[in-house]
N, C-alpha and C. Protein backbone atom coordinates (compact mmCIF):
# COMPACT_ATOMS: atom_id res chain seq x y z
N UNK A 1 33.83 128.15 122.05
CA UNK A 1 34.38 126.87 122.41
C UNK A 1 34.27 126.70 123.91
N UNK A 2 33.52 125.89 124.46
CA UNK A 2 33.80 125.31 125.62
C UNK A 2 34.66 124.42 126.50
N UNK A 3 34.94 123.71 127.00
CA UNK A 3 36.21 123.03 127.99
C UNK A 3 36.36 121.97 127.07
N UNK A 4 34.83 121.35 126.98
CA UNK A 4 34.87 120.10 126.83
C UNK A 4 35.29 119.95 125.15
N UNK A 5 35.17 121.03 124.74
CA UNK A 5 35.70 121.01 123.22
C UNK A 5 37.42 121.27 123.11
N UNK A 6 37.87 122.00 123.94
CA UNK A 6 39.16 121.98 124.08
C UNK A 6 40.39 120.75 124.69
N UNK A 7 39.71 119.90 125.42
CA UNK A 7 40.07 118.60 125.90
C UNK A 7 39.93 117.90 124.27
N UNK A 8 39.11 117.92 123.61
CA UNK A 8 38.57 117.38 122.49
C UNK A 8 39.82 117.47 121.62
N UNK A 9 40.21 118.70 121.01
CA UNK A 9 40.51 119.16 120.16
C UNK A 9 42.50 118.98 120.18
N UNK A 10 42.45 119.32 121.88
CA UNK A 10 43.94 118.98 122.05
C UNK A 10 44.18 117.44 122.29
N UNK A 11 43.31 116.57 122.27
CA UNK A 11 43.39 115.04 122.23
C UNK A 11 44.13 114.82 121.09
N UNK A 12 43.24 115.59 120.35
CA UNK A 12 43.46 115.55 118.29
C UNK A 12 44.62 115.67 118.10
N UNK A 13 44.95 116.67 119.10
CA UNK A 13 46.61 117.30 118.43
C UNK A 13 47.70 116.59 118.92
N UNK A 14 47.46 116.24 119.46
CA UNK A 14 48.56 115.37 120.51
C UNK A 14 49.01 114.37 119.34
N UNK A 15 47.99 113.59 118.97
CA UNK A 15 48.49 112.57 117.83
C UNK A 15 49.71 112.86 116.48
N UNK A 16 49.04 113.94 116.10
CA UNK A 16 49.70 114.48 114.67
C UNK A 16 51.17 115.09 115.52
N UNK A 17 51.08 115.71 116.64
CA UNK A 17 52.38 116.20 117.26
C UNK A 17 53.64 115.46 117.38
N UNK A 18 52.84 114.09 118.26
CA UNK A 18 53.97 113.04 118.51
C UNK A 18 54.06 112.84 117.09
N UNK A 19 53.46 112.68 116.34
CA UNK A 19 54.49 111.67 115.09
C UNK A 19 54.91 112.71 114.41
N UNK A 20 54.90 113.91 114.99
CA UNK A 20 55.82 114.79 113.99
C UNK A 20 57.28 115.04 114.50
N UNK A 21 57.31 114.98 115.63
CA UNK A 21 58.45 114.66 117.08
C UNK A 21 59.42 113.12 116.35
N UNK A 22 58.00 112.56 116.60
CA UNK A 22 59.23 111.00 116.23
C UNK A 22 59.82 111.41 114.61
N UNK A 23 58.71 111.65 113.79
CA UNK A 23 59.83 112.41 112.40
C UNK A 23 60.89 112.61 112.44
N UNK A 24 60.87 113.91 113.25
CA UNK A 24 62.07 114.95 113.34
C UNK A 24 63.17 114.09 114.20
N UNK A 25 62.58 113.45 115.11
CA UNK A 25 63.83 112.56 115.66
C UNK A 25 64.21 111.70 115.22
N UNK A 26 64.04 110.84 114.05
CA UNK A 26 64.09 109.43 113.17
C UNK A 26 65.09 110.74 112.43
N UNK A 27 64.14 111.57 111.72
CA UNK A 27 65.49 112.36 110.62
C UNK A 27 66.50 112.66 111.13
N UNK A 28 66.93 113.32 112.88
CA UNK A 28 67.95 113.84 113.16
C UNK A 28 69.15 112.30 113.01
N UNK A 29 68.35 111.29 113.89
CA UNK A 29 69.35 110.30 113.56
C UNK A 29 69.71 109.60 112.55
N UNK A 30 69.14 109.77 111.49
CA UNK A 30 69.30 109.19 110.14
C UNK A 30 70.43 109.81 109.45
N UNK A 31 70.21 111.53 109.47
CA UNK A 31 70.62 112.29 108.58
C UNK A 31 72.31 111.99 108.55
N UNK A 32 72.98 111.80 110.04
CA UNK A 32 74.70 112.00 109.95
C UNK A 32 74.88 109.93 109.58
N UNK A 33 73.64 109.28 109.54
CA UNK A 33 74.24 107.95 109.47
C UNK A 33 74.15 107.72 107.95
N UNK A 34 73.31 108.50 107.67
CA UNK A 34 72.76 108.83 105.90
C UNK A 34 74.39 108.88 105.50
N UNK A 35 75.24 110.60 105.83
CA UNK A 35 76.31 110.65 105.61
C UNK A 35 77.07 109.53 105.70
N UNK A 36 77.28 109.07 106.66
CA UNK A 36 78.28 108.27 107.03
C UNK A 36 78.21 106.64 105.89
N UNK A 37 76.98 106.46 105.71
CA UNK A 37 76.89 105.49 104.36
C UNK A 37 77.39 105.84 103.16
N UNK A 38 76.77 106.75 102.75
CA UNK A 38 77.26 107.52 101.92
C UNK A 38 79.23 107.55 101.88
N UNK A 39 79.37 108.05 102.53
CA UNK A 39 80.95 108.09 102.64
C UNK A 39 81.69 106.68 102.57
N UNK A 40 80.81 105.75 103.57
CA UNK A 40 81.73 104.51 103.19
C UNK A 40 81.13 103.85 101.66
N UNK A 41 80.12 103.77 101.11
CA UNK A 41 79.86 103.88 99.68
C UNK A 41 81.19 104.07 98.91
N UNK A 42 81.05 105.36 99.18
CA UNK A 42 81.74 106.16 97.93
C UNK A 42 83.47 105.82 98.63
N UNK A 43 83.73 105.65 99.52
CA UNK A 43 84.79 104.78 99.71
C UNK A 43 85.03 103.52 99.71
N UNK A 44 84.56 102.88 99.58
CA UNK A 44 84.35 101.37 98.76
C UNK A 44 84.48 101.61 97.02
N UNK A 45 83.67 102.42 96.43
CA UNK A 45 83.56 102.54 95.25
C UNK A 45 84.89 102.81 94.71
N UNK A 46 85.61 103.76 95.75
CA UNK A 46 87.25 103.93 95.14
C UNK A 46 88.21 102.88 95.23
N UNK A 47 87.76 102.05 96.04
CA UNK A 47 88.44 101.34 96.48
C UNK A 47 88.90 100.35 95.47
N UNK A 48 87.51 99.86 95.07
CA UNK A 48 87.51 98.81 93.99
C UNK A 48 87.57 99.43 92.66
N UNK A 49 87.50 100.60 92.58
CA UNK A 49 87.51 101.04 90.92
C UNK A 49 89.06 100.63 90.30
N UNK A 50 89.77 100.15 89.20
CA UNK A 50 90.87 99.65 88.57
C UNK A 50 91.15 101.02 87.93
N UNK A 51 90.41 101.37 86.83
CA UNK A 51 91.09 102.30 86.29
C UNK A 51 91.53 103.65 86.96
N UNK A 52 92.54 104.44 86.47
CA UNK A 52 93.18 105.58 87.24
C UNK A 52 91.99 106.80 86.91
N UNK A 53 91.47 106.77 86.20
CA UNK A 53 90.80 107.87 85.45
C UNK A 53 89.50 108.25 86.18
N UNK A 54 88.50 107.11 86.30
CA UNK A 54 87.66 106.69 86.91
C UNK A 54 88.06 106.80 88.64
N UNK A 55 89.02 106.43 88.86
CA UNK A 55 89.70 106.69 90.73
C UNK A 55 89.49 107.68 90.66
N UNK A 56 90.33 108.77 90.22
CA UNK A 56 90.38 109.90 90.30
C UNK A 56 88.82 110.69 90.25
N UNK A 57 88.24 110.19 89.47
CA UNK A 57 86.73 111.47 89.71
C UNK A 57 86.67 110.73 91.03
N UNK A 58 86.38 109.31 91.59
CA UNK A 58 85.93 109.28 92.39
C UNK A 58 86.79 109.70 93.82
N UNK A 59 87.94 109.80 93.87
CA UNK A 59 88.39 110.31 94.86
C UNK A 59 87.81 111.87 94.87
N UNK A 60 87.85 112.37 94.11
CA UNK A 60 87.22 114.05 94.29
C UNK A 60 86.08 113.92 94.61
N UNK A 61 85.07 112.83 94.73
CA UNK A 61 84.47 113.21 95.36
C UNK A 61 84.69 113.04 96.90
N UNK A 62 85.00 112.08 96.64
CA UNK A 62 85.18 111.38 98.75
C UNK A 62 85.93 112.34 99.27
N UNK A 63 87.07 113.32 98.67
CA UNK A 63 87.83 114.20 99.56
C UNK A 63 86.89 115.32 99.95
N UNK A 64 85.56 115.51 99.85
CA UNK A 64 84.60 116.97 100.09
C UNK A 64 84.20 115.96 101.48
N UNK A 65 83.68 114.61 101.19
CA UNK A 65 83.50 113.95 102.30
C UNK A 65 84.19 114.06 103.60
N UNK A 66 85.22 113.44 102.93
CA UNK A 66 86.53 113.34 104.55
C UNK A 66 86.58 114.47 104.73
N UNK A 67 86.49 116.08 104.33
CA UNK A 67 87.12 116.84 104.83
C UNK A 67 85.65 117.02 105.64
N UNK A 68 84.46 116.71 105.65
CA UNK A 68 83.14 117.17 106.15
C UNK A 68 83.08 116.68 107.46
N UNK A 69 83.73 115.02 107.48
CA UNK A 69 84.02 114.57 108.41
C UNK A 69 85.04 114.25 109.44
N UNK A 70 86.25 115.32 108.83
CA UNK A 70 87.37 115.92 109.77
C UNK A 70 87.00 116.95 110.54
N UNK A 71 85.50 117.92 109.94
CA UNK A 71 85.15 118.78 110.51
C UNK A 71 84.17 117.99 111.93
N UNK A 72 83.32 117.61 111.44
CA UNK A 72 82.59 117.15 112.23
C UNK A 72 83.53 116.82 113.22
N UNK A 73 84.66 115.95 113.62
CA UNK A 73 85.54 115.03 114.46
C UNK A 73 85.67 116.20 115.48
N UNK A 74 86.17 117.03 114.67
CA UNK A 74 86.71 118.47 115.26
C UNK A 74 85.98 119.47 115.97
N UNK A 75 84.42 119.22 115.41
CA UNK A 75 83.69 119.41 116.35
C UNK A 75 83.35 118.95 118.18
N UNK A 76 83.61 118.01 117.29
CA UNK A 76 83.34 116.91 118.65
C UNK A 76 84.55 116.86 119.24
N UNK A 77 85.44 117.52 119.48
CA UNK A 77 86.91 117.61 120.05
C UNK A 77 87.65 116.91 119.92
N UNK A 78 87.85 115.75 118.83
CA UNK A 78 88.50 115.07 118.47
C UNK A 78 89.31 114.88 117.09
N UNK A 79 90.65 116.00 117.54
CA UNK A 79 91.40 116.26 116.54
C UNK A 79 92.56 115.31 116.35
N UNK A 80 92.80 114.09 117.09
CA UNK A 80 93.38 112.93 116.92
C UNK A 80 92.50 112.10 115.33
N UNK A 81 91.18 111.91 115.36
CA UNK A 81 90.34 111.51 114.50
C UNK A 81 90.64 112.41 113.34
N UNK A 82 90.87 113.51 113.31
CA UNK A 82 90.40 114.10 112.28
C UNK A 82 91.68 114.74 111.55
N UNK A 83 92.52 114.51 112.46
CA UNK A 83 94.02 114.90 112.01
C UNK A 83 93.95 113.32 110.49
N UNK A 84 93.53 112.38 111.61
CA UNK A 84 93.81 110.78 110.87
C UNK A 84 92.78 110.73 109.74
N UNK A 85 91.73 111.34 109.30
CA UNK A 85 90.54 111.61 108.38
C UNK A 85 91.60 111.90 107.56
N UNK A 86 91.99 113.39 107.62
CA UNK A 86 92.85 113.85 106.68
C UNK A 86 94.01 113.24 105.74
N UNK A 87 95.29 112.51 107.28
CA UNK A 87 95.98 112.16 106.82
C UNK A 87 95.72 110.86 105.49
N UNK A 88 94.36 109.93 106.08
CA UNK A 88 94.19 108.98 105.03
C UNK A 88 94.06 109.57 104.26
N UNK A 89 93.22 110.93 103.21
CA UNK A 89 92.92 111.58 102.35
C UNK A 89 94.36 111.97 101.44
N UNK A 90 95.30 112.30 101.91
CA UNK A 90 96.65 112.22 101.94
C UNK A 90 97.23 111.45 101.12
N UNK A 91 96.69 110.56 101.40
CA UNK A 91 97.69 108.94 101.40
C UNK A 91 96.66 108.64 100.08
N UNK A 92 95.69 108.80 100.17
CA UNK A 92 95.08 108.32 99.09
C UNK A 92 95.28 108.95 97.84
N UNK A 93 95.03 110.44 97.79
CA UNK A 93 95.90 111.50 96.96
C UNK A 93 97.12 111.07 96.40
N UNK A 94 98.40 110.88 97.04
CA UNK A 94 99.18 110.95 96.90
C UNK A 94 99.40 109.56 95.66
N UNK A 95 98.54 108.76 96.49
CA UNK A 95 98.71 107.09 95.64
C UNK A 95 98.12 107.12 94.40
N UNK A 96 97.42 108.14 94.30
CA UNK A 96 96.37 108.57 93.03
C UNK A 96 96.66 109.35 91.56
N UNK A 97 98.28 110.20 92.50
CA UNK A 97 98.98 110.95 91.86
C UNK A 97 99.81 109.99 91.10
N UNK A 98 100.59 109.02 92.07
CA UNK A 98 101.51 108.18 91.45
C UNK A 98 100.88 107.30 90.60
N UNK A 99 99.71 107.11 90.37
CA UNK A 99 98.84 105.95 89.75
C UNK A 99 98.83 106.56 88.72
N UNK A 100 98.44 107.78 88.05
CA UNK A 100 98.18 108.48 86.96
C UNK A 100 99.48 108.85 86.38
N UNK A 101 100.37 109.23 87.03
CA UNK A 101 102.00 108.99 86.23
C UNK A 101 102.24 108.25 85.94
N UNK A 102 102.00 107.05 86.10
CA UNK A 102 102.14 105.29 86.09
C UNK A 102 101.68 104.79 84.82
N UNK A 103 100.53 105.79 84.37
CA UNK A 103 99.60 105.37 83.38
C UNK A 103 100.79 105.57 81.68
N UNK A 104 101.66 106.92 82.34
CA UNK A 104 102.46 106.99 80.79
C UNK A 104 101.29 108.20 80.11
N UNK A 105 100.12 108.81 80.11
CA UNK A 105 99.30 109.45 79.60
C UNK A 105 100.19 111.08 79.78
N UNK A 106 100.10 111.32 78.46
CA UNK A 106 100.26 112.66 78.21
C UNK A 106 99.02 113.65 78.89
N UNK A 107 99.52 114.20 80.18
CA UNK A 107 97.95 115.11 80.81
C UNK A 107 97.59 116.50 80.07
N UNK A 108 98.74 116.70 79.30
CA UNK A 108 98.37 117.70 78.60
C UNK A 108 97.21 117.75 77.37
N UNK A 109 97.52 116.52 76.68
CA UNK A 109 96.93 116.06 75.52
C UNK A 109 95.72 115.31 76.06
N UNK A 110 95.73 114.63 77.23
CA UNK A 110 94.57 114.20 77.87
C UNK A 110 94.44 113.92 79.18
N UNK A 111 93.74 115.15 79.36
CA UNK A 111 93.63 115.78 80.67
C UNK A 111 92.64 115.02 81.54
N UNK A 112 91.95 114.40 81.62
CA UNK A 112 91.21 113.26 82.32
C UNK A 112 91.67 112.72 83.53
N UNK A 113 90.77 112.78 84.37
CA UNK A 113 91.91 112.37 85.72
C UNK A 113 92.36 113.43 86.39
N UNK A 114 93.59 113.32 85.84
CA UNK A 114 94.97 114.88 86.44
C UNK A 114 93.47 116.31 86.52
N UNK A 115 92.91 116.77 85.76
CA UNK A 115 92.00 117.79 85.74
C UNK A 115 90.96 117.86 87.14
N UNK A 116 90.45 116.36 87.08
CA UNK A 116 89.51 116.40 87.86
C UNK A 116 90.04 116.58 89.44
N UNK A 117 91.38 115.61 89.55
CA UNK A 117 91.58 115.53 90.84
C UNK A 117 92.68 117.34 90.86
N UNK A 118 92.76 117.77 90.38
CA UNK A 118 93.82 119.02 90.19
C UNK A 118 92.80 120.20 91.12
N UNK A 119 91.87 120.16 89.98
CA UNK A 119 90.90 120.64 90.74
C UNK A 119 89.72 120.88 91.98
N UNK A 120 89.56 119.24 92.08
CA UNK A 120 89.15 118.84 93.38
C UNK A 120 90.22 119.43 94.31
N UNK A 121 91.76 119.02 94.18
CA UNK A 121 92.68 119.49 95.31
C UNK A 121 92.71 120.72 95.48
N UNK A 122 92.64 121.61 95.00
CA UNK A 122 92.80 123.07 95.03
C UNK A 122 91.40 123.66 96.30
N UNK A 123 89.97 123.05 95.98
CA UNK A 123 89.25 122.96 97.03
C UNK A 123 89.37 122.91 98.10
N UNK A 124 89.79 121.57 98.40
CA UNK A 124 89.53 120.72 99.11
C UNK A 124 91.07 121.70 100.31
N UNK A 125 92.52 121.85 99.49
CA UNK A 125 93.11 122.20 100.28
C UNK A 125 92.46 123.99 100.85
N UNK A 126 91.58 124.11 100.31
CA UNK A 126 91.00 125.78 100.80
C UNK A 126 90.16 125.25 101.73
N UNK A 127 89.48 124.34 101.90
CA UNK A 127 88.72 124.02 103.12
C UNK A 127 89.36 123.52 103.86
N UNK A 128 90.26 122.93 104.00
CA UNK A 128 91.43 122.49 105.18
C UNK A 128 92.21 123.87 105.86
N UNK A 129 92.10 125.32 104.98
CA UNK A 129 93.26 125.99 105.16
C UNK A 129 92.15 126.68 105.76
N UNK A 130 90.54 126.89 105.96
CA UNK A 130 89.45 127.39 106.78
C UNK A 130 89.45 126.37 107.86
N UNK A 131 89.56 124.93 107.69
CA UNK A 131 89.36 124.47 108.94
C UNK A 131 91.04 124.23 109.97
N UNK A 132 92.18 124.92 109.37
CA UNK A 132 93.29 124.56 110.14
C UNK A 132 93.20 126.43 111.10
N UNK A 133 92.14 127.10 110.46
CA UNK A 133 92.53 128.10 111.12
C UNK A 133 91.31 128.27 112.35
N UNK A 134 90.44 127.15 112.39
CA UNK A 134 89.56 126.94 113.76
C UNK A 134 89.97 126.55 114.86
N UNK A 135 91.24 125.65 114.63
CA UNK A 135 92.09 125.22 115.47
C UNK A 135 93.20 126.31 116.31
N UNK A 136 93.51 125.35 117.93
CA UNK A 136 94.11 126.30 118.46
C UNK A 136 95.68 125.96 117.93
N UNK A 137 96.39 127.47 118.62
CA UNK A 137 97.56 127.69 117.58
C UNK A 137 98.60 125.89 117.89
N UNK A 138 98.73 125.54 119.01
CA UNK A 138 99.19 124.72 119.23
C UNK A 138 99.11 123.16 118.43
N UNK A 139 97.76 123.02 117.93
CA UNK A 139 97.67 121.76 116.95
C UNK A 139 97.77 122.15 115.42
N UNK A 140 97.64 123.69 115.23
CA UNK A 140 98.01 123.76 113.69
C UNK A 140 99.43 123.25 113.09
N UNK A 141 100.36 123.20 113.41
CA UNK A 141 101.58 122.37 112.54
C UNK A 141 101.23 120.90 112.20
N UNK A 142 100.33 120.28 112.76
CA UNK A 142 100.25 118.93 112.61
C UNK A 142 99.11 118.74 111.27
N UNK A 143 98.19 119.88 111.36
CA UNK A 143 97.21 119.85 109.76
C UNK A 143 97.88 120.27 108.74
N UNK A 144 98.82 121.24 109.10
CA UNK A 144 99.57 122.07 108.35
C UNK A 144 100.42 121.18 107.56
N UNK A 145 101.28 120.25 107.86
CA UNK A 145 101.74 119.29 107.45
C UNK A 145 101.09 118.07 105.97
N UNK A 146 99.81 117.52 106.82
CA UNK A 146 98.91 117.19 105.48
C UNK A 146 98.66 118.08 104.62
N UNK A 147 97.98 119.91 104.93
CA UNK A 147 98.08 120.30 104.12
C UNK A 147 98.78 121.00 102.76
N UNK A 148 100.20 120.74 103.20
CA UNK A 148 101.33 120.93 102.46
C UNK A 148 101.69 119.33 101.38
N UNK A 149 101.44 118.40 102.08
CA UNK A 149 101.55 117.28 101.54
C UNK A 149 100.42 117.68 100.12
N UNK A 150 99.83 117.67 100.47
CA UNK A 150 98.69 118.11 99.34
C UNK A 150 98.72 119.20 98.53
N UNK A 151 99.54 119.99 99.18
CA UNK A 151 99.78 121.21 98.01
C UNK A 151 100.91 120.57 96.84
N UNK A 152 101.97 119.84 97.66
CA UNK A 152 102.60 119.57 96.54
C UNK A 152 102.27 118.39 95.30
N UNK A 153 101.33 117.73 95.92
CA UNK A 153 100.53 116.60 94.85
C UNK A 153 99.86 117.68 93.80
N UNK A 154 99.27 118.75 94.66
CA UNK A 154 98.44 119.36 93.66
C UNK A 154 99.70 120.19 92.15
N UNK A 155 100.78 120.53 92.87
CA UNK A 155 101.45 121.36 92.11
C UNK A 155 102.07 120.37 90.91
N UNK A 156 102.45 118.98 91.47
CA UNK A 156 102.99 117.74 90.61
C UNK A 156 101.75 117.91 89.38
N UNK A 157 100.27 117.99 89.85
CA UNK A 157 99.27 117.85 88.83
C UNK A 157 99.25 118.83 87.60
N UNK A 158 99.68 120.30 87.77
CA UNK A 158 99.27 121.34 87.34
C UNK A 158 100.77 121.51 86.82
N UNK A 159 101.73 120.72 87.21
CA UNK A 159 103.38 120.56 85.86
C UNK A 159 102.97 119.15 85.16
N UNK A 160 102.16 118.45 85.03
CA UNK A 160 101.83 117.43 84.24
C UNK A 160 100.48 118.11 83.34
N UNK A 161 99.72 119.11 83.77
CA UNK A 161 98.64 119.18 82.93
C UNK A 161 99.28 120.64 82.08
N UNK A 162 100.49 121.40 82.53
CA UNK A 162 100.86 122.69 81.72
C UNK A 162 102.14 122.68 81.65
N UNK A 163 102.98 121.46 81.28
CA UNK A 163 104.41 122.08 80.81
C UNK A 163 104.92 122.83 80.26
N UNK A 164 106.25 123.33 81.14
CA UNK A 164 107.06 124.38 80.58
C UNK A 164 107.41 124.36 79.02
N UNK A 165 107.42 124.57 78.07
CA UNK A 165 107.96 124.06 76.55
C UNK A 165 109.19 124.85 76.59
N UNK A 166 110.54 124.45 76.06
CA UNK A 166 111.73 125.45 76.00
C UNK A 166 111.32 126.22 74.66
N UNK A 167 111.72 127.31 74.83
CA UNK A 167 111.38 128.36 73.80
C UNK A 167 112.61 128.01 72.75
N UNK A 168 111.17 127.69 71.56
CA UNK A 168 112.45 127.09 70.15
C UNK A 168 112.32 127.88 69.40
N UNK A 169 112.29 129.40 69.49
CA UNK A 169 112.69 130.50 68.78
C UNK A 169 114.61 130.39 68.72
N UNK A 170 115.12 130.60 67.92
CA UNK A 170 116.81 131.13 68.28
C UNK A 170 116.50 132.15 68.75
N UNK A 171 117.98 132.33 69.19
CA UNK A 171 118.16 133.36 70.13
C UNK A 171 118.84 134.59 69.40
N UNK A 172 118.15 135.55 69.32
CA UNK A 172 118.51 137.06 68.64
C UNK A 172 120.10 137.47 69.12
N UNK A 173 120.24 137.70 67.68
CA UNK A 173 121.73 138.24 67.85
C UNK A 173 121.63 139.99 68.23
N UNK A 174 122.72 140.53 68.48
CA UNK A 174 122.86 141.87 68.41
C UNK A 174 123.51 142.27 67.32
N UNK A 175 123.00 143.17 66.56
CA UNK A 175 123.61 143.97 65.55
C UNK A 175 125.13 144.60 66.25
């Protein structure tokens, strides 16, 4: 190969390079706005859904969301944002819980709903209880807080989907 073939050849490359550059830079900025559609999507979708049953799957999903994007906030040093990510997640939970008691549905006999979000919560509060321990010691009582709020929605779920039954054996005498 001579000069004049190497001027040649890196002309060539230059082309396929840049548009592999602009690619990678179109994808980097796409990819978190991708998310971020996505999330308001699927928060819209809860928004407007009526039935409790149907809310509920869809809140399990949006809570993997918000908690992705409490992380992210938190990345970005903004644990005011992401404290408030959460707390809406919270609030939505909680309204989700009371919506499905509301319904009168036996969760034992039909577990729909109560199951999905029971289980989503149990997650969702294990990734809060990894991301409250990234934090410095000074802002953990304030996640700690949502995440207790949420433990007890979750525990309301799991005495509606496994009640206690009183034991209707009699009670043994002594000889």
């Amino acid at each position: 190969m001579n000069a004049d073939d190497d001027i040649l050849l890196s002309s060539k490359m230059r082309g396929p390079v840049k548009i592999r550059i602009a690619v990678i830079a179109a994808l980097a900025v796409c990819a978190p706005l991708g998310a971020q559609d996505r999330l308001a999507e699927d928060l819209a979708k809860y928004q407007h859904e009526s039935d409790p049953v149907r809310k509920s799957r869809a809140l399990a999903k949006l809570g993997d969301e918000q908690v992705d994007l409490a992380k992210k906030q938190l990345k970005a040093e903004d644990e005011v944002a992401s404290l408030h990510t959460l707390e809406q997640y919270r609030d939505e939970v909680h309204d989700m819980v009371a919506a499905l008691h509301g319904t009168g549905v036996d969760a034992e006999k039909k577990p729909a709903g109560f199951k999905e979000l029971q289980i989503s919560l149990r997650e969702t509060i294990r990734r809060i209880d990894d991301l409250i321990f990234t934090l410095n010691v000074d802002k953990r009582p304030f996640f700690r807080v949502v995440r207790n709020d949420l433990f007890t929605d979750q525990n309301e779920l799991i005495d509606e989907l496994f009640p206690r039954k009183p034991d209707k054996s009699p009670p043994k005498s002594d000889p």
